[in-house]
C-alpha atoms as a PDB file:
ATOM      1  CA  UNK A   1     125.204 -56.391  15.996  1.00  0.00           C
ATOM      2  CA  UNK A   2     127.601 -58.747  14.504  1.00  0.00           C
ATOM      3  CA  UNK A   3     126.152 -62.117  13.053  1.00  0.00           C
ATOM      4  CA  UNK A   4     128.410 -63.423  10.628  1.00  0.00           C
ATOM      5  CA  UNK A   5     130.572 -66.565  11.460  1.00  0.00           C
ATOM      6  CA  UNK A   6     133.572 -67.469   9.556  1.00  0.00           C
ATOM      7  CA  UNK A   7     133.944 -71.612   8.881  1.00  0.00           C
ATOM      8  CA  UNK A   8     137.206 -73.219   8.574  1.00  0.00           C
ATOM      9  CA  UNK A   9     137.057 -77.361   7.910  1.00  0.00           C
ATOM     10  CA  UNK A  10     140.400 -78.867   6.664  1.00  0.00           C
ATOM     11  CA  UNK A  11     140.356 -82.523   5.746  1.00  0.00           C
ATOM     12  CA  UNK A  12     142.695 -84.783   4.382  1.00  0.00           C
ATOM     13  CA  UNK A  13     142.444 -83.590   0.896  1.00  0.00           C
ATOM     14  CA  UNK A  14     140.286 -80.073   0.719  1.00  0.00           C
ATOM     15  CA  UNK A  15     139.854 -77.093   3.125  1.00  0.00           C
ATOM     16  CA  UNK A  16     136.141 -76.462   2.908  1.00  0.00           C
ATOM     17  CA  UNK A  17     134.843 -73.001   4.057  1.00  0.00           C
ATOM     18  CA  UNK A  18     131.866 -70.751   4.675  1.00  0.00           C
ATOM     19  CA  UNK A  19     130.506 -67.659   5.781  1.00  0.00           C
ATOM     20  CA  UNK A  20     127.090 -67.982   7.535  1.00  0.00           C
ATOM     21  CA  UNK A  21     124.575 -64.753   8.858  1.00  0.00           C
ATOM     22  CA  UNK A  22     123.052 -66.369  11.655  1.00  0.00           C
ATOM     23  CA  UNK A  23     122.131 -69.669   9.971  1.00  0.00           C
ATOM     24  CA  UNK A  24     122.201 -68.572   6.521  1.00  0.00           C
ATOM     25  CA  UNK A  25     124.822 -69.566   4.552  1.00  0.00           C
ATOM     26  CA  UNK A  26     126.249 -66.590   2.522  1.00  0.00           C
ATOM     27  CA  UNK A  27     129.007 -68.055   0.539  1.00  0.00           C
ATOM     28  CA  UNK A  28     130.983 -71.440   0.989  1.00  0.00           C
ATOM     29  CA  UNK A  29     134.224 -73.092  -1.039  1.00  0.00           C
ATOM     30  CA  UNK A  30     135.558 -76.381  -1.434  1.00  0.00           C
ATOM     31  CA  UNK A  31     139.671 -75.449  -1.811  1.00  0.00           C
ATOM     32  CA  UNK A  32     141.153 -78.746  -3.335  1.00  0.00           C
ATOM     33  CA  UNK A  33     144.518 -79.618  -2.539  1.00  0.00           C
ATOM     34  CA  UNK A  34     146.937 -82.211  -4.422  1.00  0.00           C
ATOM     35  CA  UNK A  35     147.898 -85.123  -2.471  1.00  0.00           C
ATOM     36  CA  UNK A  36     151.809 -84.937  -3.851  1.00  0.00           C
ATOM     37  CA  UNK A  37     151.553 -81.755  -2.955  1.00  0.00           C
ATOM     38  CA  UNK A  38     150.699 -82.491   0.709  1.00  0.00           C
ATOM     39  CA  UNK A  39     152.783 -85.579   0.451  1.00  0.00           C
ATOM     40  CA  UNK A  40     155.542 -82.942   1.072  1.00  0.00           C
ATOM     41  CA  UNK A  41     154.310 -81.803   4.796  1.00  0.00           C
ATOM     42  CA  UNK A  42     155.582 -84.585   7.619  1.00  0.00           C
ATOM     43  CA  UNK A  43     153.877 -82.368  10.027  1.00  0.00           C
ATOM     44  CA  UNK A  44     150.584 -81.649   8.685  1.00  0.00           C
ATOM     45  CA  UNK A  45     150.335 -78.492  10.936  1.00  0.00           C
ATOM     46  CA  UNK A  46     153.022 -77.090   8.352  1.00  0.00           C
ATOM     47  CA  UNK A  47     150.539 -77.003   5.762  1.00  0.00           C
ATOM     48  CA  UNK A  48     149.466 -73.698   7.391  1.00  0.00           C
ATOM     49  CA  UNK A  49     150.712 -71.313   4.902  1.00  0.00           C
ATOM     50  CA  UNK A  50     150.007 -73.675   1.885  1.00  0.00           C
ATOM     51  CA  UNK A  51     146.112 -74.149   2.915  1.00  0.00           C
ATOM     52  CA  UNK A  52     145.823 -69.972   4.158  1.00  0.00           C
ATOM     53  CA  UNK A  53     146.819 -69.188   0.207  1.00  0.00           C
ATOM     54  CA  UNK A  54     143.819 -70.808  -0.871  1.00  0.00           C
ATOM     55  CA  UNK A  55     141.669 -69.232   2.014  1.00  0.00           C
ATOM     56  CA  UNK A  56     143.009 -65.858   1.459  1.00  0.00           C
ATOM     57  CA  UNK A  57     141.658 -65.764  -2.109  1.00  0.00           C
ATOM     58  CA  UNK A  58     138.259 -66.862  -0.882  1.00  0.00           C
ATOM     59  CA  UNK A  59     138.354 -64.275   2.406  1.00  0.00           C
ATOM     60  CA  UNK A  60     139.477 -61.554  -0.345  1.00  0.00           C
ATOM     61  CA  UNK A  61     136.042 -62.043  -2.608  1.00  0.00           C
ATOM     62  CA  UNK A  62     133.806 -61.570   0.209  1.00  0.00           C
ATOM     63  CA  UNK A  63     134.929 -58.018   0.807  1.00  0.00           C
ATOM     64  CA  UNK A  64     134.177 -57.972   4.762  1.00  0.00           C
ATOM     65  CA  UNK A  65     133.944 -55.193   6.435  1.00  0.00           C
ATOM     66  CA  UNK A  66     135.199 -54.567  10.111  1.00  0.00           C
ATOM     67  CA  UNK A  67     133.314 -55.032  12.571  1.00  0.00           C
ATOM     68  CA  UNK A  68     131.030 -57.987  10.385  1.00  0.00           C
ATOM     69  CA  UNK A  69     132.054 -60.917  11.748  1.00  0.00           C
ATOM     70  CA  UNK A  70     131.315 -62.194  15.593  1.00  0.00           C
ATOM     71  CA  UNK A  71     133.593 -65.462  15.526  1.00  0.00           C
ATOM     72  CA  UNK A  72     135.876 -68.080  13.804  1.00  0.00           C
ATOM     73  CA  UNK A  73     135.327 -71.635  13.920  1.00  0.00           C
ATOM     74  CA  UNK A  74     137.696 -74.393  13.176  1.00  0.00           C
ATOM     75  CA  UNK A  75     137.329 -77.852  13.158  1.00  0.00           C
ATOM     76  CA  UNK A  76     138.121 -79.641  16.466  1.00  0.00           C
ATOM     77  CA  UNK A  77     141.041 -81.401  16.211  1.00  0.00           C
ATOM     78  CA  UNK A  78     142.478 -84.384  18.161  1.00  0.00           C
ATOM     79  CA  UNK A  79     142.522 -83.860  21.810  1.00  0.00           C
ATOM     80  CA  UNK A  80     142.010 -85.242  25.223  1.00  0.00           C
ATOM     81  CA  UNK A  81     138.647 -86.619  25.991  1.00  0.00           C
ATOM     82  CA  UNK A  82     136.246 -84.222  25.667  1.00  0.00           C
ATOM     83  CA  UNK A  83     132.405 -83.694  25.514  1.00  0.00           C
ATOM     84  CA  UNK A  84     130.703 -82.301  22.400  1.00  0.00           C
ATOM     85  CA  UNK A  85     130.272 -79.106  22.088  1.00  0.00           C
ATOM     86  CA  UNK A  86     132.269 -75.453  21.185  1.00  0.00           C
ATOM     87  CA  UNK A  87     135.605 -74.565  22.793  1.00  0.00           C
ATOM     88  CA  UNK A  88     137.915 -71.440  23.192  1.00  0.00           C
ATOM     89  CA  UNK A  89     140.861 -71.801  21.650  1.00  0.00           C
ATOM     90  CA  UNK A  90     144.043 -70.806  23.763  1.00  0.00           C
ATOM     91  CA  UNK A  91     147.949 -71.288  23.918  1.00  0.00           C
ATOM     92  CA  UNK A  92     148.124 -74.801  25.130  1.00  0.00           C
ATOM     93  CA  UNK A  93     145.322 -76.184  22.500  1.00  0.00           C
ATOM     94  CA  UNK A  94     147.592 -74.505  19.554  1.00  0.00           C
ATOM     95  CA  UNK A  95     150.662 -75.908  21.094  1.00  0.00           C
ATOM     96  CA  UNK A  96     148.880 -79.606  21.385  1.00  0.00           C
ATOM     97  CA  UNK A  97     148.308 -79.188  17.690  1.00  0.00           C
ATOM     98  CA  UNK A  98     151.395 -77.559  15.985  1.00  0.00           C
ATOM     99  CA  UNK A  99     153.089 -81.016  17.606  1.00  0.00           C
ATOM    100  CA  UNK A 100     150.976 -82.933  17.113  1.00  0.00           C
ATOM    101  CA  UNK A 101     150.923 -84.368  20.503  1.00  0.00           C
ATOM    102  CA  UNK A 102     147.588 -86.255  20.148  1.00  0.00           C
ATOM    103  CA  UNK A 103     147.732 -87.139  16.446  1.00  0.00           C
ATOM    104  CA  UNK A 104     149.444 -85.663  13.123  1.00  0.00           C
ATOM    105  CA  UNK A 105     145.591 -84.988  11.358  1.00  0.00           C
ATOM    106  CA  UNK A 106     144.416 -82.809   8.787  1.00  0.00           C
ATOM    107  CA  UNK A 107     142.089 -81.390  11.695  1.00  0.00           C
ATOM    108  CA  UNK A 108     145.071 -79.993  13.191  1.00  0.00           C
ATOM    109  CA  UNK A 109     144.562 -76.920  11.002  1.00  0.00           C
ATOM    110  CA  UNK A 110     141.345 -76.643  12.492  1.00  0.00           C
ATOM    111  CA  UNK A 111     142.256 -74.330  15.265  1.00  0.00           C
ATOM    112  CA  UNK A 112     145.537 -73.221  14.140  1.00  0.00           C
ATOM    113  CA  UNK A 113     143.510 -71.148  10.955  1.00  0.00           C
ATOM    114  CA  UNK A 114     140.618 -70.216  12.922  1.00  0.00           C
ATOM    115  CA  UNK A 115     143.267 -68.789  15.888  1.00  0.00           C
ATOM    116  CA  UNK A 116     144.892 -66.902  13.032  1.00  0.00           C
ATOM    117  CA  UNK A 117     141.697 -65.250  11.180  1.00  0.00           C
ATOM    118  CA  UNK A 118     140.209 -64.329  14.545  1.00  0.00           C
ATOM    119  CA  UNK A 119     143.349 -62.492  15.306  1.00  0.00           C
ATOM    120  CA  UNK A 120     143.327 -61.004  12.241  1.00  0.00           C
ATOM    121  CA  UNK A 121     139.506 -59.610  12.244  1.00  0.00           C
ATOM    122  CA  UNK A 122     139.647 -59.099  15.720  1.00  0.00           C
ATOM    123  CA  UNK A 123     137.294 -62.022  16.662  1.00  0.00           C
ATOM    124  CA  UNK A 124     137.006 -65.064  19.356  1.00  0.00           C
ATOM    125  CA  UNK A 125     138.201 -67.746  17.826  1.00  0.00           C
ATOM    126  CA  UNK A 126     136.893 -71.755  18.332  1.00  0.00           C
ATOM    127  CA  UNK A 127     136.521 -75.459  17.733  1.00  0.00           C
ATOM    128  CA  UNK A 128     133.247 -77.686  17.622  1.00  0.00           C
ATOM    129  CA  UNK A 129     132.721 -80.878  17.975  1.00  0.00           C
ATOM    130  CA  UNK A 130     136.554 -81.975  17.797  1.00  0.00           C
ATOM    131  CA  UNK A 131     137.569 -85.827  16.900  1.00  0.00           C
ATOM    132  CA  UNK A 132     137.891 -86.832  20.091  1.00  0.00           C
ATOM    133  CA  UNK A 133     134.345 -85.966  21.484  1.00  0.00           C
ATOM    134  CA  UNK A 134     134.098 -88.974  23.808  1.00  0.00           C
ATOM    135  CA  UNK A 135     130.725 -90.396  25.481  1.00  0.00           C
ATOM    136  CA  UNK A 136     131.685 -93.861  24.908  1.00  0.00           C
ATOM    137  CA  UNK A 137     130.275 -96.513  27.091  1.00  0.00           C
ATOM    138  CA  UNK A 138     132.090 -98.807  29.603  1.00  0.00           C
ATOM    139  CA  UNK A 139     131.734-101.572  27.241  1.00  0.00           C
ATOM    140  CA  UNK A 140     132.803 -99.629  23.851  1.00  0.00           C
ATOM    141  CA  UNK A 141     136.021 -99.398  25.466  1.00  0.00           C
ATOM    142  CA  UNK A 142     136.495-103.258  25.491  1.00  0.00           C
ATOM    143  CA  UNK A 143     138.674-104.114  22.768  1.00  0.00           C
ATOM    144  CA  UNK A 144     139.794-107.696  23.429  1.00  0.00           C
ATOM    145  CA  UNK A 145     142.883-107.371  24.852  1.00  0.00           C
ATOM    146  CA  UNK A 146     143.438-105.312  28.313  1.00  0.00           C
ATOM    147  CA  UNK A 147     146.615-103.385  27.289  1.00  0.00           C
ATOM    148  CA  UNK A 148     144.707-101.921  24.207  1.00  0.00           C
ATOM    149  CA  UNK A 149     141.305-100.244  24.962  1.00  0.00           C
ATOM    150  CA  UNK A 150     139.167 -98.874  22.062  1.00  0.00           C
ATOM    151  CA  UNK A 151     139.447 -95.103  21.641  1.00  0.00           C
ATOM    152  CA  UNK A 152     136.944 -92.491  20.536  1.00  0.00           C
ATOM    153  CA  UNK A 153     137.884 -90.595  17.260  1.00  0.00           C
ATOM    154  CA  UNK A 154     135.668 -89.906  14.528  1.00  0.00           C
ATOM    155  CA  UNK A 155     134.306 -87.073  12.717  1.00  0.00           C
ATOM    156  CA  UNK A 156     131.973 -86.419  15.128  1.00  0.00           C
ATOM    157  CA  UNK A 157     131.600 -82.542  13.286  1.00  0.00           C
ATOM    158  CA  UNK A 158     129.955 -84.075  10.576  1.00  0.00           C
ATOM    159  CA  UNK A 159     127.918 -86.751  12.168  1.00  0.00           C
ATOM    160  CA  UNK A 160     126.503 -84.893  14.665  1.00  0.00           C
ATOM    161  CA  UNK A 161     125.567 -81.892  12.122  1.00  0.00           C
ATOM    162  CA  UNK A 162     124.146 -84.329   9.448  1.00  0.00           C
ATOM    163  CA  UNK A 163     122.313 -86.614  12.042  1.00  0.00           C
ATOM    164  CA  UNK A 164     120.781 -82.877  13.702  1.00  0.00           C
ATOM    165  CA  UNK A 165     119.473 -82.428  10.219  1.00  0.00           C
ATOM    166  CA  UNK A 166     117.780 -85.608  10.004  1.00  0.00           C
ATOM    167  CA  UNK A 167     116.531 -85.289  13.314  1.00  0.00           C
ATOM    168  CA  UNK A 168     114.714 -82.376  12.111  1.00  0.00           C
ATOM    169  CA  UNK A 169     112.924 -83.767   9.226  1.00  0.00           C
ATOM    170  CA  UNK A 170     111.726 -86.401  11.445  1.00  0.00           C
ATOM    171  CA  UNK A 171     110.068 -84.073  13.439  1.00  0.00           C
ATOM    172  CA  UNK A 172     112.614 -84.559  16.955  1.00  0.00           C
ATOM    173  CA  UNK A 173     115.832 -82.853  18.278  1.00  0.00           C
ATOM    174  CA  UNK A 174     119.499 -84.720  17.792  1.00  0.00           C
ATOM    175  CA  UNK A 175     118.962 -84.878  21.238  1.00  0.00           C
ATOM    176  CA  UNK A 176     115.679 -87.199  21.110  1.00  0.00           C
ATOM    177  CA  UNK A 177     116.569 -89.632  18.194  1.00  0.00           C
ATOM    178  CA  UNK A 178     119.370 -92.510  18.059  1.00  0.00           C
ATOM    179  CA  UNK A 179     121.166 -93.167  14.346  1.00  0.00           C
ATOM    180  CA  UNK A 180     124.113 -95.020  13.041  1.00  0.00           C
ATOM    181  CA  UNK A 181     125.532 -92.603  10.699  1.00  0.00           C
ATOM    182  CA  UNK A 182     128.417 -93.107   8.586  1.00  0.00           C
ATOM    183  CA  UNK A 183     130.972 -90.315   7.594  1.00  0.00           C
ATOM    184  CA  UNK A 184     133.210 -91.259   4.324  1.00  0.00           C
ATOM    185  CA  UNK A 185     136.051 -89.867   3.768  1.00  0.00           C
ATOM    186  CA  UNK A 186     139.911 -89.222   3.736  1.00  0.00           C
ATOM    187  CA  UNK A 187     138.860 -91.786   6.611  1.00  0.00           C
ATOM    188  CA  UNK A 188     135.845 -93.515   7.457  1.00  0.00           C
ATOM    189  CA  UNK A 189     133.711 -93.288  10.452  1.00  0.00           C
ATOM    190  CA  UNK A 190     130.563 -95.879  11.503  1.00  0.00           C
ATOM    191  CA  UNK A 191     128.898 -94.431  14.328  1.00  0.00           C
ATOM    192  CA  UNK A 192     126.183 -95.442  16.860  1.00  0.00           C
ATOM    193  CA  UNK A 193     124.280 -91.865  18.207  1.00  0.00           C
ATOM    194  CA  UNK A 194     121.942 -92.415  21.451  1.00  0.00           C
ATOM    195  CA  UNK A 195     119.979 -88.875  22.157  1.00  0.00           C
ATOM    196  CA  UNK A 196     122.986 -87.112  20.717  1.00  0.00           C
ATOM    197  CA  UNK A 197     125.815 -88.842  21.592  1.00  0.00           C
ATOM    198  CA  UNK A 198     128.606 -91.131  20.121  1.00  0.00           C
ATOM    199  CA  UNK A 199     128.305 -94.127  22.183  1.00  0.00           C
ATOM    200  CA  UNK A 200     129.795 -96.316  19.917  1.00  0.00           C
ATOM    201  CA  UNK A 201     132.467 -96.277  16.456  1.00  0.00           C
ATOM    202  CA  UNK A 202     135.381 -97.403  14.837  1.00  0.00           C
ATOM    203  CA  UNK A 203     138.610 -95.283  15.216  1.00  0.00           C
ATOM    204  CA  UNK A 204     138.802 -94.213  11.450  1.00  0.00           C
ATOM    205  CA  UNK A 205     142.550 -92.922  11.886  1.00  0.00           C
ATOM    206  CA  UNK A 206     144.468 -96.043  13.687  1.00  0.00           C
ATOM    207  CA  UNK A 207     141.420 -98.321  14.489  1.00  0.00           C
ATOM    208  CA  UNK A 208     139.052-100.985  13.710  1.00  0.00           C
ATOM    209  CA  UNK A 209     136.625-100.352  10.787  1.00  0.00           C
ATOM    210  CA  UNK A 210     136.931 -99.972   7.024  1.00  0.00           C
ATOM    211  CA  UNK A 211     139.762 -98.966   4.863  1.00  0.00           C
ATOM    212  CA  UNK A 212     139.459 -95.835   3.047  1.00  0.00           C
ATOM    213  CA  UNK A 213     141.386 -93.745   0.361  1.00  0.00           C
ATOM    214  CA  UNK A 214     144.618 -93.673   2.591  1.00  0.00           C
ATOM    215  CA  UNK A 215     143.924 -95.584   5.699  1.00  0.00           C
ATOM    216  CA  UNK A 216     144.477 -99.197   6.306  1.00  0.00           C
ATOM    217  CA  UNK A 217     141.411 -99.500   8.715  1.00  0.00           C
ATOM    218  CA  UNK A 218     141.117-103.112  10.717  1.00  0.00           C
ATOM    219  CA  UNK A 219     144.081-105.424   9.490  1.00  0.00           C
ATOM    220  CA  UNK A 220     144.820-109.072   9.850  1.00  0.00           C
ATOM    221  CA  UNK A 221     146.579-109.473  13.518  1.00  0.00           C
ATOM    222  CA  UNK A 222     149.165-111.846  12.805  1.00  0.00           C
ATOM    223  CA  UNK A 223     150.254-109.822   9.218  1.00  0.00           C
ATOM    224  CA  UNK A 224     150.345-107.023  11.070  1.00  0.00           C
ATOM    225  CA  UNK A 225     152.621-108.006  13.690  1.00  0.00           C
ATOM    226  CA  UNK A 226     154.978-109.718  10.969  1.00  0.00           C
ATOM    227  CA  UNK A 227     155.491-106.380   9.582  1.00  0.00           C
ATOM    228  CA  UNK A 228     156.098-104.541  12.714  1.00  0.00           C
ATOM    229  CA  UNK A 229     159.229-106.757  13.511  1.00  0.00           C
ATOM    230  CA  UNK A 230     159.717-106.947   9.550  1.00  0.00           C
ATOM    231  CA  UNK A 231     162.737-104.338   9.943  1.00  0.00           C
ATOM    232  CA  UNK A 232     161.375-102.325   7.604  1.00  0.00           C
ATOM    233  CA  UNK A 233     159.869 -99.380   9.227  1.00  0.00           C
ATOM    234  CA  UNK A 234     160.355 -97.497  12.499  1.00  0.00           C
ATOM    235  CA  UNK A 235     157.632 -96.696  15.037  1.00  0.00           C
ATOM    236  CA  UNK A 236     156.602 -93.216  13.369  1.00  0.00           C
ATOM    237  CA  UNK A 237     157.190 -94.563   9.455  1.00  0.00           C
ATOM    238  CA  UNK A 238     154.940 -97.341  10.360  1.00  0.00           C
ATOM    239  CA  UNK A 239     151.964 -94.736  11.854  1.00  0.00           C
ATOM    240  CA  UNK A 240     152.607 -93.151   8.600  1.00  0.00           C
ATOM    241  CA  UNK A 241     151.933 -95.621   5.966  1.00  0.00           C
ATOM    242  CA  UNK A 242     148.490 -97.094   8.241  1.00  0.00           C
ATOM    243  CA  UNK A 243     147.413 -93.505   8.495  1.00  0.00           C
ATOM    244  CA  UNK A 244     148.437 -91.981   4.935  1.00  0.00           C
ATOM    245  CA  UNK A 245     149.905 -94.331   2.771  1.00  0.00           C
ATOM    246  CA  UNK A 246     147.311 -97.307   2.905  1.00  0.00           C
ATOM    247  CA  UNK A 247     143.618 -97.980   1.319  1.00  0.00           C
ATOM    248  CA  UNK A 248     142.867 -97.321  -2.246  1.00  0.00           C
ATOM    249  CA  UNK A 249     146.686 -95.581  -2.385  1.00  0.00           C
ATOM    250  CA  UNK A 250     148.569 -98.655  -1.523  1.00  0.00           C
ATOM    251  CA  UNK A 251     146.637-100.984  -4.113  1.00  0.00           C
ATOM    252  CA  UNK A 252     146.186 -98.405  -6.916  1.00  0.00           C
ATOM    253  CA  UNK A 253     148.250 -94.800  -6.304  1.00  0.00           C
ATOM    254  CA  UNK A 254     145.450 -92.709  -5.902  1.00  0.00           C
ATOM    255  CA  UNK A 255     143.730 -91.755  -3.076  1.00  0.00           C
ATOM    256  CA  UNK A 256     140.738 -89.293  -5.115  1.00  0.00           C
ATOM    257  CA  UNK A 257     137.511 -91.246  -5.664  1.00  0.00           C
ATOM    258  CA  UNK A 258     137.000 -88.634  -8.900  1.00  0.00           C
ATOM    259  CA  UNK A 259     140.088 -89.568 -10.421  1.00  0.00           C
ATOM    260  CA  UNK A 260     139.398 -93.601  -9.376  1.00  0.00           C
ATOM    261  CA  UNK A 261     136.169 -93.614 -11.619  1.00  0.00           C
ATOM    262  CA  UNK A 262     137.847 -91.818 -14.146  1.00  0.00           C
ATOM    263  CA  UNK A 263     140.159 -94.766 -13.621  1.00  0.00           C
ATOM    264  CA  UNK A 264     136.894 -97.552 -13.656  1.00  0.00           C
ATOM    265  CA  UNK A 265     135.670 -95.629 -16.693  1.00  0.00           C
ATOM    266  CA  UNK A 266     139.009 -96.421 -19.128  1.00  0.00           C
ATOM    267  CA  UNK A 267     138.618-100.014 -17.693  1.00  0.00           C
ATOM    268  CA  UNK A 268     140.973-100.619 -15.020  1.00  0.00           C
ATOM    269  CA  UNK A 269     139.998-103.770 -13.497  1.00  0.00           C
ATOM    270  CA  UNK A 270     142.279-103.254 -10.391  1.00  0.00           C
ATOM    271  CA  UNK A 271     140.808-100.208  -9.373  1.00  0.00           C
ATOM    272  CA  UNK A 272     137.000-101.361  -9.485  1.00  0.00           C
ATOM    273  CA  UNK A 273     138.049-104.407  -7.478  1.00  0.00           C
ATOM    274  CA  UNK A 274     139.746-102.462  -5.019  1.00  0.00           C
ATOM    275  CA  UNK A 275     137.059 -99.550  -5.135  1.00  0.00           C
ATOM    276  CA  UNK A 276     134.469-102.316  -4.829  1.00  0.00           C
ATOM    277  CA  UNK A 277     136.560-103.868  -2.096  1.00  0.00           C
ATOM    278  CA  UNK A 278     136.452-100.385   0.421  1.00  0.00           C
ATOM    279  CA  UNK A 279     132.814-100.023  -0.617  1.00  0.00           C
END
């Protein structure tokens, strides 16, 4: 019987992917991606075709046979509110994400890959754990203001895997420990787990929190209102620079944390303040 599970993750800046028997990992890739290159995309989902070249290649060395593999899985991308776990993917989830109608992410690939591949092998295809996993508590939602309630997004994928791990080593199920876990990033996530679930974090994308490599994270109020009526952007170009165009690539062009230290290494004072500034 079929065992083997195709793994699709697309981030900001890499596709990672895997082929697991069961829970053994047979053979994983990181797929790098340049960030002019993805510059190019307004819609991320339109990366499709520029992120399968890379995945081809991989799915081409692993010479599967039909009939090997049980399932895809993607990475779950924006959505309504939802509770952790796996999901089906169908029409109206790829529709969702080729428009982006709950945010233009990276994780919008997720499901639009893994819908592809299972056609292709002949395969149900999924999501797990997608951004918007949501068992926030009546008083995470308080932001300060009425109009504006906090939202649940994070990379809950991660989190949840890494903090399962740890869990384990201590001897308990995710479902029996509490952490506060933090994912970094394309976008950074701080998150408070009780028995399993994200009670509490920052919305890494357009939230409170951090900056990262391209995200502005939590902003002065007032400056941030100045340049909303500044003339300057529309609603959508304004979404774009918090989202993609801010952090470590607004102070120093470059958004790659390998290329920054190379940066720090030849002496450049303004990107080890600014590095030391995120960190």
């Amino acid at each position: 019987m079929a065992q083997k599970i195709l793994i699709i993750n697309p981030g900001s800046t890499s596709t990672k992917v895997a082929l697991f028997d069961s829970e053994n990992l047979l053979s994983e890739e990181v797929i790098r991606h340049d960030a002019d290159e993805l510059a190019l995309f307004d819609n991320v989902a339109d990366q499709f075709d520029f992120r399968m070249t890379g995945i081809n290649s991989w799915i081409e060395s692993l010479h599967l046979k039909t009939g090997e593999l049980k399932a895809v899985v993607g990475r779950g991308a924006p959505l309504k509110p939802l509770e952790g776990g796996s999901y089906g993917i169908n029409d109206e989830l790829l529709e969702a994400v080729r428009t982006g109608k709950y945010s233009n992410h990276a994780s919008n690939l997720g499901p639009l890959i893994a819908a592809h591949l299972g056609e292709r092998f002949d395969v149900p295809s999924l999501i797990a754990d997608p951004i918007t996993v949501d068992n926030f508590t009546d008083v995470a939602r308080v932001s300060g203001l009425p109009e504006i309630p906090r939202k649940c997004r994070a990379h809950a994928l991660n989190i949840k895997e890494v903090c399962r791990r740890e869990a384990l080593k201590l001897g308990k199920s995710l479902e029996t420990a509490n952490f506060v876990a933090a994912h970094m990033g394309g976008g950074i996530s701080v998150a408070a787990l009780k028995q399993g679930k994200i009670i509490d974090v920052n919305d890494g994308l357009l939230g409170m929190g951090p900056f990262s490599p391209d995200r502005a994270g939590a902003l002065p109020i007032g400056g941030l209102v100045k340049l909303c009526y500044s003339g300057k952007y529309n609603e959508k170009e304004l979404v774009t620079k918090l989202s993609r165009q801010s952090g470590l690539m607004a102070y120093i062009g470059e958004s790659d944390l390998r290329k920054v230290e190379k940066m720090i290494a030849g002496g450049d004072e303004k990107a080890e303040l600014y590095l030391s500034a995120m960190a």
